[in-house]
C-alpha atoms as a PDB file:
ATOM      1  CA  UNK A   1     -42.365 -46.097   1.263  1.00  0.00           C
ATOM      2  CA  UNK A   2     -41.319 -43.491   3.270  1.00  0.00           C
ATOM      3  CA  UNK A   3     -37.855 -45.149   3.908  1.00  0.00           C
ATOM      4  CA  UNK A   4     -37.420 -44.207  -0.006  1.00  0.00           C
ATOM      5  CA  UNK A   5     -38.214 -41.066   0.536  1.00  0.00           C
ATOM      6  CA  UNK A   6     -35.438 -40.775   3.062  1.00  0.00           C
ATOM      7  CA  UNK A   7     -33.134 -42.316   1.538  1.00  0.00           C
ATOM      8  CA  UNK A   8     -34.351 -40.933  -2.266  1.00  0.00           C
ATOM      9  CA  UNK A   9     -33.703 -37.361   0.096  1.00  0.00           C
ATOM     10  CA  UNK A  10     -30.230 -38.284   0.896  1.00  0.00           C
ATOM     11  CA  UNK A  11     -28.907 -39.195  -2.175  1.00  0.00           C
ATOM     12  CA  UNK A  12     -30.048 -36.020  -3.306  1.00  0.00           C
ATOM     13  CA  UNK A  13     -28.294 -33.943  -0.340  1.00  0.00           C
ATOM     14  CA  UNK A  14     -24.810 -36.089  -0.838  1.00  0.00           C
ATOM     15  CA  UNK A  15     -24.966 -35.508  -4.556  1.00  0.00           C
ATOM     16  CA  UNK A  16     -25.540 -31.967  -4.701  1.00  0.00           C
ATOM     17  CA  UNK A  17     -22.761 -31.641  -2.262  1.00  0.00           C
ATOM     18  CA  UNK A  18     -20.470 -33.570  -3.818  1.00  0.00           C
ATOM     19  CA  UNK A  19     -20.492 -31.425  -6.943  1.00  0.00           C
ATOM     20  CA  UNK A  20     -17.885 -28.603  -6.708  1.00  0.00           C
ATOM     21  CA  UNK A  21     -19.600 -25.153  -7.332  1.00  0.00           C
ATOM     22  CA  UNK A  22     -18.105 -23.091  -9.557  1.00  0.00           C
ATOM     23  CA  UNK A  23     -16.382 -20.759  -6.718  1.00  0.00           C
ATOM     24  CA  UNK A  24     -14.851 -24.017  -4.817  1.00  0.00           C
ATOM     25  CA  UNK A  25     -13.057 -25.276  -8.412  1.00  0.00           C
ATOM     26  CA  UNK A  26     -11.297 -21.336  -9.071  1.00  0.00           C
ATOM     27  CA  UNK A  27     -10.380 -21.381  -5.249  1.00  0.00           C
ATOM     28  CA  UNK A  28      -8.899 -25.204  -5.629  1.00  0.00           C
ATOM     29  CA  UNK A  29      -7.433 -23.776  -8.943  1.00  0.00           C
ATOM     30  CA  UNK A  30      -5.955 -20.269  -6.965  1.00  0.00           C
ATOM     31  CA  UNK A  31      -4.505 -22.359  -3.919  1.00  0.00           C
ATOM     32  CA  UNK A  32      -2.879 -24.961  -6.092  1.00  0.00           C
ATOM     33  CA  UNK A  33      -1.141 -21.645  -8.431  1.00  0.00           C
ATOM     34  CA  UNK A  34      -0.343 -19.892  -4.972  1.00  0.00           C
ATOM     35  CA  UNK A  35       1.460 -22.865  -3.682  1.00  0.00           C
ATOM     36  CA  UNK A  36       3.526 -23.137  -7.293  1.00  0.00           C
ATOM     37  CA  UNK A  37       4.254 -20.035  -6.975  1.00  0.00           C
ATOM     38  CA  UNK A  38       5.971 -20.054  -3.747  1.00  0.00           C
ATOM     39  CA  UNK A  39       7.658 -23.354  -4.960  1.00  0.00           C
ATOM     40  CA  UNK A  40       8.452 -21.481  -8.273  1.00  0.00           C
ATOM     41  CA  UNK A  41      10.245 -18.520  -6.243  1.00  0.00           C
ATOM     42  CA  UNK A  42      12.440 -19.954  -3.664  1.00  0.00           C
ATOM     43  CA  UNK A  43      13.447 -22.386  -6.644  1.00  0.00           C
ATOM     44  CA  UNK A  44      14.134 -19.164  -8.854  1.00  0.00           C
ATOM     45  CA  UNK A  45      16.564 -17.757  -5.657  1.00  0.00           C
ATOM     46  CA  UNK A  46      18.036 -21.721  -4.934  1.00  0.00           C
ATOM     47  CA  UNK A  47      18.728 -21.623  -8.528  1.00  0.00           C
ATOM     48  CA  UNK A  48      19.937 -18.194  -9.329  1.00  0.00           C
ATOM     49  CA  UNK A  49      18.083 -17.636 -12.731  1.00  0.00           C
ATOM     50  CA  UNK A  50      14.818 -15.587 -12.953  1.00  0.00           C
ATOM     51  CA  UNK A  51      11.378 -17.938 -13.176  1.00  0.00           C
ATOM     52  CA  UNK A  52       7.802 -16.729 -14.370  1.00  0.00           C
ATOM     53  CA  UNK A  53       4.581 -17.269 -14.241  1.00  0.00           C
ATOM     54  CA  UNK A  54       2.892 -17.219 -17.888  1.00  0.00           C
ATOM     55  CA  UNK A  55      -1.054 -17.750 -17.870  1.00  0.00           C
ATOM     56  CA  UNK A  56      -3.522 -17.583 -20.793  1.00  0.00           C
ATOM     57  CA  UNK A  57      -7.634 -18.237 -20.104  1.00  0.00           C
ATOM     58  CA  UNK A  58      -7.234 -21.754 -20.529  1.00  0.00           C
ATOM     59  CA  UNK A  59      -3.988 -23.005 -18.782  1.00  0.00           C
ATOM     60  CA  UNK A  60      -1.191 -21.962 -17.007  1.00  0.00           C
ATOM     61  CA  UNK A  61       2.834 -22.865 -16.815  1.00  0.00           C
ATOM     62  CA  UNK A  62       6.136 -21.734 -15.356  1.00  0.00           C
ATOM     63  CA  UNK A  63       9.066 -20.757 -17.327  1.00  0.00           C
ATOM     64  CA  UNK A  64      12.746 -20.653 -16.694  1.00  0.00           C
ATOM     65  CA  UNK A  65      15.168 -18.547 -18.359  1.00  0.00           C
ATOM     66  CA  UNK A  66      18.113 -19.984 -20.136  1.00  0.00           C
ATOM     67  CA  UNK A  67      20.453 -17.229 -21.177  1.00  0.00           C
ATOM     68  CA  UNK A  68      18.271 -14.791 -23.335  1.00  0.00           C
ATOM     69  CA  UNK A  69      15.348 -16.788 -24.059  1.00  0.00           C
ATOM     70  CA  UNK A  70      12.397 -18.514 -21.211  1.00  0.00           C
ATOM     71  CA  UNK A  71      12.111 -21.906 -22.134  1.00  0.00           C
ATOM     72  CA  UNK A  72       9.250 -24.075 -20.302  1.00  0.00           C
ATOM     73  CA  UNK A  73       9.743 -26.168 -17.127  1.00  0.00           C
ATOM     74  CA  UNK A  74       8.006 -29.162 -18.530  1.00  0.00           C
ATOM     75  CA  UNK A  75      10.644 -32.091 -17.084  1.00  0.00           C
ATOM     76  CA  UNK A  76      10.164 -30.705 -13.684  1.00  0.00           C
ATOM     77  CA  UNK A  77       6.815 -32.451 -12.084  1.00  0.00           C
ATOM     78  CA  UNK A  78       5.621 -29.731  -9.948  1.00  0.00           C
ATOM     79  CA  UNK A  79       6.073 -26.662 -12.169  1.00  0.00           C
ATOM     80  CA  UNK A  80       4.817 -28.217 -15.415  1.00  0.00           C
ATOM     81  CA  UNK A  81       1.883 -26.831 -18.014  1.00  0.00           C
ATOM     82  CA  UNK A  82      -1.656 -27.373 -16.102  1.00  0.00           C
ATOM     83  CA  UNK A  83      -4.947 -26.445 -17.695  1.00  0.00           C
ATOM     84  CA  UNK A  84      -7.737 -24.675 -15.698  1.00  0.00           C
ATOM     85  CA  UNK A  85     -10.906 -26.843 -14.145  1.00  0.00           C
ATOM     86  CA  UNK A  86     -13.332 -23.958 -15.740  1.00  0.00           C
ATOM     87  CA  UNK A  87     -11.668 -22.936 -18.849  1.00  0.00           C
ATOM     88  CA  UNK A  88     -11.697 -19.686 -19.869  1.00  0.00           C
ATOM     89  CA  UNK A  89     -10.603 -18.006 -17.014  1.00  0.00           C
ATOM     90  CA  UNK A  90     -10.025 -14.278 -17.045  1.00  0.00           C
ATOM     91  CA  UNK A  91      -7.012 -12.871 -15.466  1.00  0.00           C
ATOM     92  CA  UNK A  92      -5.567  -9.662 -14.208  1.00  0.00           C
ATOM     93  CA  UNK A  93      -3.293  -8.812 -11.901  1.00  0.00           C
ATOM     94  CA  UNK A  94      -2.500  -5.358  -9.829  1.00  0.00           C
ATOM     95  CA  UNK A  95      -0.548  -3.141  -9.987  1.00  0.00           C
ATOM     96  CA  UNK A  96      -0.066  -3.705 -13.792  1.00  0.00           C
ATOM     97  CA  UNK A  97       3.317  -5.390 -14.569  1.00  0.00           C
ATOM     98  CA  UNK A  98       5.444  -2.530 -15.892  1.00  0.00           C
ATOM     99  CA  UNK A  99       5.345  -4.721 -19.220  1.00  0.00           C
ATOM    100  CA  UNK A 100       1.612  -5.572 -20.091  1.00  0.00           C
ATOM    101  CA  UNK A 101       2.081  -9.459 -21.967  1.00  0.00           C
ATOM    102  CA  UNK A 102      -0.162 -11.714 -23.186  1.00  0.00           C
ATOM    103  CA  UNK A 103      -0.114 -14.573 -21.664  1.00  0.00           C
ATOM    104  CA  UNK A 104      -0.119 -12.445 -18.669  1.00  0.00           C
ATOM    105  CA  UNK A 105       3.910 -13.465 -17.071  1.00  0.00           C
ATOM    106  CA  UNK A 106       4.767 -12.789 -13.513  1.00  0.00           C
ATOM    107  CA  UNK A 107       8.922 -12.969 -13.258  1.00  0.00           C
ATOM    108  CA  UNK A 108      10.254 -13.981 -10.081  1.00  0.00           C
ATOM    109  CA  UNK A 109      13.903 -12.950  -9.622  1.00  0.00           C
ATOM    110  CA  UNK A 110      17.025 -14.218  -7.492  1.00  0.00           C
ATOM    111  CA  UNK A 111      16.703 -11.655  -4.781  1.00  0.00           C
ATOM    112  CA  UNK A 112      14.559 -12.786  -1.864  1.00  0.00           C
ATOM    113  CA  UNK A 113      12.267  -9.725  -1.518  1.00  0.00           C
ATOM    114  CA  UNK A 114       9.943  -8.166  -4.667  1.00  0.00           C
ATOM    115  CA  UNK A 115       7.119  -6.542  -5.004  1.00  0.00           C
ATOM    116  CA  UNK A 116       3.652  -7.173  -3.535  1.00  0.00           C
ATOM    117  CA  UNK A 117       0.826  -8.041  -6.496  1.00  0.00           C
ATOM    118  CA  UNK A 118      -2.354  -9.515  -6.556  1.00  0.00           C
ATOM    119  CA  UNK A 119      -3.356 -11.767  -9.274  1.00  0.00           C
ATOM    120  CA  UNK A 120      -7.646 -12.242  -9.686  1.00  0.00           C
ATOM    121  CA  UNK A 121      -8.703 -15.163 -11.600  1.00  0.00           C
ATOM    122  CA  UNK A 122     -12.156 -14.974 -12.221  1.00  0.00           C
ATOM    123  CA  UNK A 123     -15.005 -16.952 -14.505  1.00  0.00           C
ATOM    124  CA  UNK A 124     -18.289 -15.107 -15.183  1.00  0.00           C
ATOM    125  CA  UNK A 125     -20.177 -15.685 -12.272  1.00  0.00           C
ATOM    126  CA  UNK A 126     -17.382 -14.926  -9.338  1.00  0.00           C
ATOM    127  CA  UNK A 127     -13.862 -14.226  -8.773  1.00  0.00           C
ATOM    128  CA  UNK A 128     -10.465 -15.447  -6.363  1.00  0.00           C
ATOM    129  CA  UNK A 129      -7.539 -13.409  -5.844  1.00  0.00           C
ATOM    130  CA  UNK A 130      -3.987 -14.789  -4.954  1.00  0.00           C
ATOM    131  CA  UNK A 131      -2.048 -12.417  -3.192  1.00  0.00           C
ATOM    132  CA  UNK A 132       1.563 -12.068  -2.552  1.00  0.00           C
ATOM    133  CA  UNK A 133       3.410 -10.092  -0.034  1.00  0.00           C
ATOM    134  CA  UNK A 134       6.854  -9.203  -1.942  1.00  0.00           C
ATOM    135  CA  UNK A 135       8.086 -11.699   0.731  1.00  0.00           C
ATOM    136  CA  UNK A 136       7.078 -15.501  -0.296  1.00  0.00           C
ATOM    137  CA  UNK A 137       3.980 -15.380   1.667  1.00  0.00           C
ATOM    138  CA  UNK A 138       0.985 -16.431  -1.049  1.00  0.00           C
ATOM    139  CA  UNK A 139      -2.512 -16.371  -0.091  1.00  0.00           C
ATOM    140  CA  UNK A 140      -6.171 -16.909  -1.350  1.00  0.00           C
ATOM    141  CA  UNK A 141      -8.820 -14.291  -1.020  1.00  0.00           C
END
């Protein structure tokens, strides 16, 4: 009987930690968008066109512009349309881009150096930030 117990104990433990909390899925969810966005960057300078970052509350993708229009990068694996783990998300980012859009877009050009922002994704109960340098360094707060 009391081997149950133990073991009735355990199960508990390991499945209450094996269930993400909220906070751990919006950090996964920030690393994983810091890490495209580096990718998304050097790409946008290898490349020579301008890339962005467009994100809504429930997903996010990167766009690349083709002459005067953004059209999506959906054949490229890495930079595709992804949706969030905790739909809706709310988003902001600071300083304000000098053109507020919604989706909320984040333009990275062909020069290697830009400006330093910090983008905070955040659910009801808590909140991550991904911040960026201005020189391709991303991290999560």
């Amino acid at each position: 009987m009391v081997v149950l117990v133990i073991v009735g104990i355990l199960m508990g433990v390991v499945a209450f930690n094996a269930m993400p909390g909220e906070r751990q899925v919006l950090q996964n969810d920030a690393q994983r968008i810091a890490l495209l966005m580096q990718l998304a960057r050097d790409e946008a300078i290898v490349r020579n066109r301008p890339i962005a970052f467009e994100a809504d509350t429930d997903h996010y993708r990167f766009l690349i512009r083709d002459g005067d229009k953004w059209e999506p990068m959906s054949q490229d694996e890495l930079l595709r349309e992804r949706d969030f783990k905790r739909a809706p998300i709310s988003l902001s980012i600071s300083p304000p881009v000098a053109a507020e859009t919604n989706p909320l877009r984040i333009v990275f050009g062909r020069e290697p150096v830009d400006k330093p922002f910090v983008l905070t994704l955040a659910t009801a109960d808590t909140s991550v930030a991904v911040r960026a340098d201005g020189i391709g360094h991303f991290t999560v707060e």
